[in-house]
Protein backbone atom coordinates (compact mmCIF):
# COMPACT_ATOMS: atom_id res chain seq x y z
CA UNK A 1 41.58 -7.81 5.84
CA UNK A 2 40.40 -10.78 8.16
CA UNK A 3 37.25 -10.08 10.53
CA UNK A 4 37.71 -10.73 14.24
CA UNK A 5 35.55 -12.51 16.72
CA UNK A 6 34.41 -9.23 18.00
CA UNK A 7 33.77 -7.65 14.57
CA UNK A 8 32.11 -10.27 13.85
CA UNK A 9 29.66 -10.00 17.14
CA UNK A 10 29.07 -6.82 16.22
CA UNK A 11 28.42 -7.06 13.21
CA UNK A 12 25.72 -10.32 13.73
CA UNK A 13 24.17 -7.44 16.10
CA UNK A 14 23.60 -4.80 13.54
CA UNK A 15 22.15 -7.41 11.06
CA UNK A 16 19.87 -8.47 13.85
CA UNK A 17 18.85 -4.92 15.16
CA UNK A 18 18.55 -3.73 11.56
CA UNK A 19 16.42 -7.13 10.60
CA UNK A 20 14.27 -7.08 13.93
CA UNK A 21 12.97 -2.80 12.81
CA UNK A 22 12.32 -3.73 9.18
CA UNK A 23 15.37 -3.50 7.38
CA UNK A 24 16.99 -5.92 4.86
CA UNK A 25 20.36 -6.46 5.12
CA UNK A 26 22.80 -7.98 2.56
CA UNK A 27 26.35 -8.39 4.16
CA UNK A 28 28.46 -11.33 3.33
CA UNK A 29 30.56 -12.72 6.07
CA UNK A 30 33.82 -12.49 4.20
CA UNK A 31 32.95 -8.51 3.22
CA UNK A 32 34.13 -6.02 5.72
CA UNK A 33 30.99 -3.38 4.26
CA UNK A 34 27.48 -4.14 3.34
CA UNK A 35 24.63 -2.76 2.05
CA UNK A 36 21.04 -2.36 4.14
CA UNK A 37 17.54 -1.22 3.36
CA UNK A 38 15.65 0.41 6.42
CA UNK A 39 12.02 2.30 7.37
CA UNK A 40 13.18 5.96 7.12
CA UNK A 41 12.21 6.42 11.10
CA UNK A 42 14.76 3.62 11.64
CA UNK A 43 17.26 5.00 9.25
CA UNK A 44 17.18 8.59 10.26
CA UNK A 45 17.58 6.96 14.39
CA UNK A 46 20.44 5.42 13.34
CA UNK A 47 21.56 8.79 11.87
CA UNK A 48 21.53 8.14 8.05
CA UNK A 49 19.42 10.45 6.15
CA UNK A 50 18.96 7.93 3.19
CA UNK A 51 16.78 4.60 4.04
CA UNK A 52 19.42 2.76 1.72
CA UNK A 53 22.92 3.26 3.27
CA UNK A 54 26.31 1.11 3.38
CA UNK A 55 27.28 -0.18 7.11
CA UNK A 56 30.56 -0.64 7.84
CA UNK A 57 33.29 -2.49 10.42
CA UNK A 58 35.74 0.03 12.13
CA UNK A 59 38.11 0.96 9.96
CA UNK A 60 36.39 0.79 6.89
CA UNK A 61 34.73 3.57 5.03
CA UNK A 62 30.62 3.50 4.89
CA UNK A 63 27.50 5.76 6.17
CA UNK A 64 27.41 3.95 9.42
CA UNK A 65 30.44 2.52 11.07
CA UNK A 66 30.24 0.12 13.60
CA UNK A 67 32.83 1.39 16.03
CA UNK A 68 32.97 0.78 19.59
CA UNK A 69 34.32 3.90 20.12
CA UNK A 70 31.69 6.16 18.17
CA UNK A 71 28.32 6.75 18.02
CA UNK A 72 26.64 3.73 16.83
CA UNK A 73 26.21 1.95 20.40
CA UNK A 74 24.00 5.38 21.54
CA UNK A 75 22.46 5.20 18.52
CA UNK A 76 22.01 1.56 18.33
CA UNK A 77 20.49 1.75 22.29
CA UNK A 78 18.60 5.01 21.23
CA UNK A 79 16.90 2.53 17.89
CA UNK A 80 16.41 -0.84 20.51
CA UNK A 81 14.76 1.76 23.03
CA UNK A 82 12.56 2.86 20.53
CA UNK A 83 11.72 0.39 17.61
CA UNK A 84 12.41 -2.87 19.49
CA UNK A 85 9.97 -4.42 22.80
CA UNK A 86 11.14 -5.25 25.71
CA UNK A 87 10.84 -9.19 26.13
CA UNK A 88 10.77 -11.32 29.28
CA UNK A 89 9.22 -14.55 30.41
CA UNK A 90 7.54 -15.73 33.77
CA UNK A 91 6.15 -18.67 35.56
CA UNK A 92 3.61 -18.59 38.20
CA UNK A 93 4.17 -21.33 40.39
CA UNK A 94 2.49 -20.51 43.92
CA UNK A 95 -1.46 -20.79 41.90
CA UNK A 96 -3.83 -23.35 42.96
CA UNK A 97 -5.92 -25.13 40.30
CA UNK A 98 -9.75 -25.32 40.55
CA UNK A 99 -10.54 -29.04 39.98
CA UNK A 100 -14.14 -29.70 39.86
CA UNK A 101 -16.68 -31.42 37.36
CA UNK A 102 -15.49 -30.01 34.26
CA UNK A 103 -18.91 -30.23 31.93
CA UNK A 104 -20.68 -28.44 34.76
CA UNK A 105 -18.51 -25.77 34.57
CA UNK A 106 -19.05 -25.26 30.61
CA UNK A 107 -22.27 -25.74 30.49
CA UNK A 108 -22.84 -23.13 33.27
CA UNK A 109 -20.58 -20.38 31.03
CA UNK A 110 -21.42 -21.08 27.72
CA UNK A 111 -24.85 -20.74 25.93
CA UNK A 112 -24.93 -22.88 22.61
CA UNK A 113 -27.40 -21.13 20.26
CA UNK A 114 -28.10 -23.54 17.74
CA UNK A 115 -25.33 -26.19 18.31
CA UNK A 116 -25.09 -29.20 20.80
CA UNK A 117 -21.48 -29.58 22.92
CA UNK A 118 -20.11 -32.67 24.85
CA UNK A 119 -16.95 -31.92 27.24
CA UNK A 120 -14.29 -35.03 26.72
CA UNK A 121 -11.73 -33.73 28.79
CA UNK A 122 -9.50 -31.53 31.14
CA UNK A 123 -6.51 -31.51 31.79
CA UNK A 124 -4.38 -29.45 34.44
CA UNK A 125 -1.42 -27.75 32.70
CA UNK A 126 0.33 -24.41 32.29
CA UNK A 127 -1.23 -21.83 30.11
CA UNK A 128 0.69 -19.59 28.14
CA UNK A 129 -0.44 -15.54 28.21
CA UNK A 130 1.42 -12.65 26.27
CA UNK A 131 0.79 -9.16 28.26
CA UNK A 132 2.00 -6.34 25.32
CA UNK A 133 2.53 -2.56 26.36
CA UNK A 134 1.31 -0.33 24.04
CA UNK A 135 2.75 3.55 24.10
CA UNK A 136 -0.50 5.29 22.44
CA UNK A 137 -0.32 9.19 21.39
CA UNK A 138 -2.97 10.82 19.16
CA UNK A 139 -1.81 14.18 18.05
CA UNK A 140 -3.58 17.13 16.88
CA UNK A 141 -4.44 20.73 17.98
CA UNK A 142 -3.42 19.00 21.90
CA UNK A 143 -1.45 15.63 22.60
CA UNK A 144 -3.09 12.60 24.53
CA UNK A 145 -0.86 9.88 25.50
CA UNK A 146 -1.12 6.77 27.26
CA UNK A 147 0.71 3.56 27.98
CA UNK A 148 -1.99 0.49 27.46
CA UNK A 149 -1.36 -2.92 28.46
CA UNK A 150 -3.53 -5.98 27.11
CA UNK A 151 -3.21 -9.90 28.18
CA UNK A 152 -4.00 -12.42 24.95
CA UNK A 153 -4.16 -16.22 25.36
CA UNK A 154 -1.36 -17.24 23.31
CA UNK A 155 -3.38 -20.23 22.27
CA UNK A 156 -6.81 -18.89 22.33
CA UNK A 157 -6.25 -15.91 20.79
CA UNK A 158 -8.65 -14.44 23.64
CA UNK A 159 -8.14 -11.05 25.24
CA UNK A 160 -8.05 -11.62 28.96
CA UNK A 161 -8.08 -9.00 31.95
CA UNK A 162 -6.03 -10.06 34.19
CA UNK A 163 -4.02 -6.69 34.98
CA UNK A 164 -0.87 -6.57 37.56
CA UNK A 165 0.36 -9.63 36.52
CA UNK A 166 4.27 -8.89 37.48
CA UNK A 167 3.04 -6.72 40.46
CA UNK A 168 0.49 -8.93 42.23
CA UNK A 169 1.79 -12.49 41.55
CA UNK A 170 5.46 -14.19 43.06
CA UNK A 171 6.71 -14.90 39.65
CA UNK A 172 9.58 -16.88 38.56
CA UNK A 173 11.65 -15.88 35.67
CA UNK A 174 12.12 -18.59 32.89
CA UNK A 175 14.59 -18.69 30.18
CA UNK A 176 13.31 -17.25 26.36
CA UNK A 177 9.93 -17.33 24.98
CA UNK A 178 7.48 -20.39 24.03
CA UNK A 179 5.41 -18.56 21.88
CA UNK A 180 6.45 -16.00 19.22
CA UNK A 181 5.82 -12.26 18.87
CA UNK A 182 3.86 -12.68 15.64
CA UNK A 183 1.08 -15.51 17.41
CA UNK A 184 -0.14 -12.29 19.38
CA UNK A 185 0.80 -9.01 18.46
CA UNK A 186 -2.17 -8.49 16.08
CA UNK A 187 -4.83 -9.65 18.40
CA UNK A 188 -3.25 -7.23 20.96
CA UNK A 189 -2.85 -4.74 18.81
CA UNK A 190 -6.41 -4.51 17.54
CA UNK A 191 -7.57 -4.59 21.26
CA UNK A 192 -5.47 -1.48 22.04
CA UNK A 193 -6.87 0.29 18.91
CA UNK A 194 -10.21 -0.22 20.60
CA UNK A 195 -9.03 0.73 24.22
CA UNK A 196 -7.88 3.60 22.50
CA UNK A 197 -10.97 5.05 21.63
CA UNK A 198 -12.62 4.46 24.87
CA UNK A 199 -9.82 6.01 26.88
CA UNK A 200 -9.52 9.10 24.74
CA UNK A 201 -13.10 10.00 24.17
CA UNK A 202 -12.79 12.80 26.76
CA UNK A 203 -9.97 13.91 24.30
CA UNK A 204 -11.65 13.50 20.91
CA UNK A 205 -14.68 14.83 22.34
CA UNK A 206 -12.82 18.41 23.21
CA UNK A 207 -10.71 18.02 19.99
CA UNK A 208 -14.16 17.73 18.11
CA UNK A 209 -15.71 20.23 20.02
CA UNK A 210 -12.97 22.56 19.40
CA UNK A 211 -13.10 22.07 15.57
CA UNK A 212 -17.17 22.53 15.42
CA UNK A 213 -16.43 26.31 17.14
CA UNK A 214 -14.07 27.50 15.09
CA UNK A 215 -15.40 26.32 11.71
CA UNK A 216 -18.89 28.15 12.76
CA UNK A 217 -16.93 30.93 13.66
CA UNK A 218 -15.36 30.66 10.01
CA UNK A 219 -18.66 30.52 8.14
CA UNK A 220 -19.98 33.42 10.18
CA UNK A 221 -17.10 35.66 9.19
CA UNK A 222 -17.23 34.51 5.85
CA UNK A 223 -21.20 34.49 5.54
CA UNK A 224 -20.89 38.71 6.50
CA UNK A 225 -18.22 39.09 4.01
CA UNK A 226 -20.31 37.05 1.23
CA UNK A 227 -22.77 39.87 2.14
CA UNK A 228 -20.99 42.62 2.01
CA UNK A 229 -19.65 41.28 -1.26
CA UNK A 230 -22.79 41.31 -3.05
CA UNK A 231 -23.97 44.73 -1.58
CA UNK A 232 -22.60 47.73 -3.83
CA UNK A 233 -21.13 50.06 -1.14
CA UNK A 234 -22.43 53.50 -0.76
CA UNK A 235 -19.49 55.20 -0.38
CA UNK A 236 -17.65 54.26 -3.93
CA UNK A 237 -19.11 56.65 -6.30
CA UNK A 238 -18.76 53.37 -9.35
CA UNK A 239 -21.13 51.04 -9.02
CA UNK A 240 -20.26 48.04 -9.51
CA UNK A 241 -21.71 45.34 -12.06
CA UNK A 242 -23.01 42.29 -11.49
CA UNK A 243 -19.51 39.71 -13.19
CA UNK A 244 -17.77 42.20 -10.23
CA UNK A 245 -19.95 41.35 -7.88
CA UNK A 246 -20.08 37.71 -8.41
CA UNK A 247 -16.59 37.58 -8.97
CA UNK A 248 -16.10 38.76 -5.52
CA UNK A 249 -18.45 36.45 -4.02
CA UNK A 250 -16.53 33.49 -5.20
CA UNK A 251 -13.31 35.15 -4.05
CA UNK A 252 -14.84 35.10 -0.61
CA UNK A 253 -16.66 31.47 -1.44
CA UNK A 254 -12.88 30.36 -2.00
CA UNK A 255 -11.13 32.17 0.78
CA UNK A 256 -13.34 30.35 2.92
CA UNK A 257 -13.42 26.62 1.53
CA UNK A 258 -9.50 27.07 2.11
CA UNK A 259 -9.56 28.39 5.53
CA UNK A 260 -11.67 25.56 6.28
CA UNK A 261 -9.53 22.88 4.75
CA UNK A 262 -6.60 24.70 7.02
CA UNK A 263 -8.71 24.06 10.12
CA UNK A 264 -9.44 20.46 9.08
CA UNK A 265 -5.73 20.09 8.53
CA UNK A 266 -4.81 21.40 11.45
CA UNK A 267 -7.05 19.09 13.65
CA UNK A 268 -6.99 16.25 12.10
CA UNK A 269 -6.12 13.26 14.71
CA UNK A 270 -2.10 11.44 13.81
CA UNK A 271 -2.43 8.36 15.69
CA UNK A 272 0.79 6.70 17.28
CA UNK A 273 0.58 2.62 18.40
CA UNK A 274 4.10 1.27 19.14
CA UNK A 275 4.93 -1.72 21.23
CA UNK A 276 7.20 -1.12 24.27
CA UNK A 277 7.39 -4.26 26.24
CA UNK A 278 6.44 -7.99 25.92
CA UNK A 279 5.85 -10.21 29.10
CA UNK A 280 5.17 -13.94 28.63
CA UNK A 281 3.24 -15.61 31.11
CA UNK A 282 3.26 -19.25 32.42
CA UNK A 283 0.10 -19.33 34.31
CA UNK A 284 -1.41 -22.68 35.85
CA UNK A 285 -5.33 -23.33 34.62
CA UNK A 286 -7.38 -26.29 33.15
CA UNK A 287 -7.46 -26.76 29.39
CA UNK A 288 -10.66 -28.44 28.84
CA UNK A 289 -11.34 -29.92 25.41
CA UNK A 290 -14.93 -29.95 23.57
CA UNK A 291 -17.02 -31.05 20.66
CA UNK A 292 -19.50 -28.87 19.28
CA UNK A 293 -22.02 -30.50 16.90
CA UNK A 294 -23.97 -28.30 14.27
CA UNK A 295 -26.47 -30.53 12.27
CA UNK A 296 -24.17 -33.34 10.89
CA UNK A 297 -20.76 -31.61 11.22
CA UNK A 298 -18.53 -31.85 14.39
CA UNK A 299 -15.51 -30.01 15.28
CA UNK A 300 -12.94 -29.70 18.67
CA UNK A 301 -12.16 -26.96 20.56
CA UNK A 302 -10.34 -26.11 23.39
CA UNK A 303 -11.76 -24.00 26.51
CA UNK A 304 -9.49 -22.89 29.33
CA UNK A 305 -9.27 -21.85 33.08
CA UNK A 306 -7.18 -20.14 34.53
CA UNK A 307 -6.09 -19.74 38.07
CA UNK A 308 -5.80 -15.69 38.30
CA UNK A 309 -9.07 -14.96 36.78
CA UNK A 310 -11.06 -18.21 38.56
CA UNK A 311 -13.35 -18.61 35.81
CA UNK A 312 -13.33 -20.35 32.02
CA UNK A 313 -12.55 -17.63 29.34
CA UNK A 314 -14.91 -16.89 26.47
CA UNK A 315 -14.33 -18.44 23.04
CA UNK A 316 -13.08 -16.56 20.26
CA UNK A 317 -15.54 -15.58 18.01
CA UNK A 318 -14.24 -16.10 13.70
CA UNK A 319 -15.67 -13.16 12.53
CA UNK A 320 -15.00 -10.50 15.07
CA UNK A 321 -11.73 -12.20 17.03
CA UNK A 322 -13.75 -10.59 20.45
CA UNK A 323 -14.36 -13.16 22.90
CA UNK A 324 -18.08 -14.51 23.88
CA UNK A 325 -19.99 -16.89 25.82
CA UNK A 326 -23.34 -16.81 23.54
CA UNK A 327 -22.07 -18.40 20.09
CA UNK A 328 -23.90 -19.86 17.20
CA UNK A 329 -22.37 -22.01 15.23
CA UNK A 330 -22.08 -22.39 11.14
CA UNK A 331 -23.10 -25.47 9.30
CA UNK A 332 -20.11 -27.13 7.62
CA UNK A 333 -17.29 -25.66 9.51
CA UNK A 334 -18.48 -25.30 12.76
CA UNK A 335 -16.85 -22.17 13.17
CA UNK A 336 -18.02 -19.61 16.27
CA UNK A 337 -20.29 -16.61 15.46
CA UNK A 338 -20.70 -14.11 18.66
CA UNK A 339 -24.41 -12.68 18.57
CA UNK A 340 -23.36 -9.12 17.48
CA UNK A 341 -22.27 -10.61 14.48
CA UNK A 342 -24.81 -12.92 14.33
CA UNK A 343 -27.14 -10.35 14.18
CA UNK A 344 -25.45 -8.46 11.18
CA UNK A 345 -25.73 -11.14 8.95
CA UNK A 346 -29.19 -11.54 10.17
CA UNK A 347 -29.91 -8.05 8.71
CA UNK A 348 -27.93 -8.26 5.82
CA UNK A 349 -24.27 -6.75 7.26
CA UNK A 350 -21.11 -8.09 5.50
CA UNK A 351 -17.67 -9.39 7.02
CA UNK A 352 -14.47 -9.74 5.67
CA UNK A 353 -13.67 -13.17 8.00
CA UNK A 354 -13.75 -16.96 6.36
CA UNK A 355 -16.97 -18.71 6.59
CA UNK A 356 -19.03 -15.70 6.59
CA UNK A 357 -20.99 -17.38 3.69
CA UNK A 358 -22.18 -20.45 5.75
CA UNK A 359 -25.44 -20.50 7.15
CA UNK A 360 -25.94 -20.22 10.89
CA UNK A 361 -29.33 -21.34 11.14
């Protein structure tokens, strides 16, 4: 049987839901069935209780059937609502654009440790910003959630607070995005990880302090018990012998070391860090271009300003990824070291980042 245009369409829309949470899909255009792989979550949304399932067109027999008339479009909305983020693209045309003597302005944000820098050149142009929503829940004894946003430089990989950007600004929508997903989502990401744990410390704190109460409460019980157990009791007329009496402390030793493991189970923190919504951001600035010379080696990088935050942004530091203003600077590749990390590898700390085995001074 022949595949209509609309089959078709809905069929190119399962493969890309199914491809965009995860899954693999092998379909072939001509077949009217296919097979798919999914993430369980994704699988189980979709109502399949197996991650590998056969999809099917309408009329055709398979695990999920792609019929207009069933349940696969509120299941397919219920997956995009949940697995896939929100996307949208604006321009911010109404911003003025500082234009002053460029070099000044570096040299009056940046402090070059150990490395010399010469401005070239500036340039007035659009910069392109990706703000991602984060829904953040940390589950244990209680439930803390949160919805976090955080603003990267698509091109300097920077974090940048620059908060109410579709609120505040006259914005103009434009069509799709420059800049991929992929360029920022880990940058944001490990930001929100970090908000995280700022926001919620009221929240880990109580959690913590709950935990410390009742596992002293535990070891109190348990300690009186321990004693009892290896105190003969009066009022049994058989003593009993020492293997008894040991034998009954480690009962108690036991009982406890599992009714601690119980509590630590049913504390312990499940973290919860899904993308919601991505906004891109066209925002007028200055891209200002540099050359940083360390000893005989000399590299390029690019500094920007922006027009909501009125000032130059930091520069990414390789080590870290956290933005700074104090950098040093390694020998042959010239790549950025913030002073925190600076200062680790001054007292022997390791990183995982390239060029931690240069020498900085």
């Amino acid at each position: 049987m022949s595949v209509t245009v609309g089959e078709s369409q809905l069929r190119d829309f399962a493969r890309s839901l199914l491809e965009h949470t995860g899954g693999i899909v092998d379909w072939p255009h001509d077949q009217r069935t296919g097979l798919v792989l999914a993430p369980v979550e994704v699988a189980r949304c979709l109502g399949q209780t197996d991650e590998s399932f056969r999809v099917a067109l309408s009329g055709t027999e398979g695990d999920l059937s792609l019929d207009l008339g069933g349940e696969f479009l509120d299941r397919a909305a219920c997956t995009l609502a949940t697995y896939v983020p929100a996307q949208g693209a604006f321009a911010l045309p109404g911003l003025n654009v500082k234009k002053s003597e460029f070099a000044r302005t570096v040299e009056q944000a940046f402090g070059w440790q150990n490395a010399r820098c010469q401005v070239c050149q500036g340039n007035a142009m659009l910069i392109v910003y990706h703000t991602w929503w984060f829904h953040v829940a940390l589950r244990s004894d209680d439930v803390w959630e949160s919805l976090l946003a955080v603003t990267i430089n698509c091109d300097g990989q920077t974090v940048c607070r620059m908060d109410g950007l579709l609120e505040a600004m006259e914005q103009r929508p434009v069509p799709g995005l420059s800049r991929a997903p992929d360029t920022t989502i880990r940058t944001a990401a490990t930001c929100a990880q970090e908000q995280v744990l700022q926001d919620a410390r009221t929240f880990l704190d109580r959690m913590d302090n709950r935990v410390e109460r009742d596992r002293q409460r535990l070891r109190d019980y348990y300690r009186a018990l321990l004693r009892e157990a290896a105190t003969p009791s009066r009022r049994v007329k058989t003593v009993p012998g020492p293997e008894e009496l040991a034998a009954r402390q480690r009962a108690v030793k036991l009982e406890l070391q599992r009714k601690l493991a119980e509590l630590a189970e049913r504390f312990a923190i499940d973290g919860l860090l899904r993308p919601v919504a991505l906004a891109e951001f066209h925002v007028p600035g200055v891209v200002i271009d540099v050359r940083i010379q360390r000893k005989a080696a000399k590299r390029e990088f690019r500094l920007y300003w922006n027009a909501v935050q009125k000032r130059i942004e930091p520069m990414q530091c390789s080590r870290c990824g956290r933005g700074s203003y104090n950098l040093w600077f390694t020998n042959e590749t010239v790549e950025p070291v913030c002073n925190a990390c600076h200062d680790q590898a001054d007292t022997g700390g390791g990183s995982s980042r390239a060029g931690d085995g240069e020498k900085l001074a």
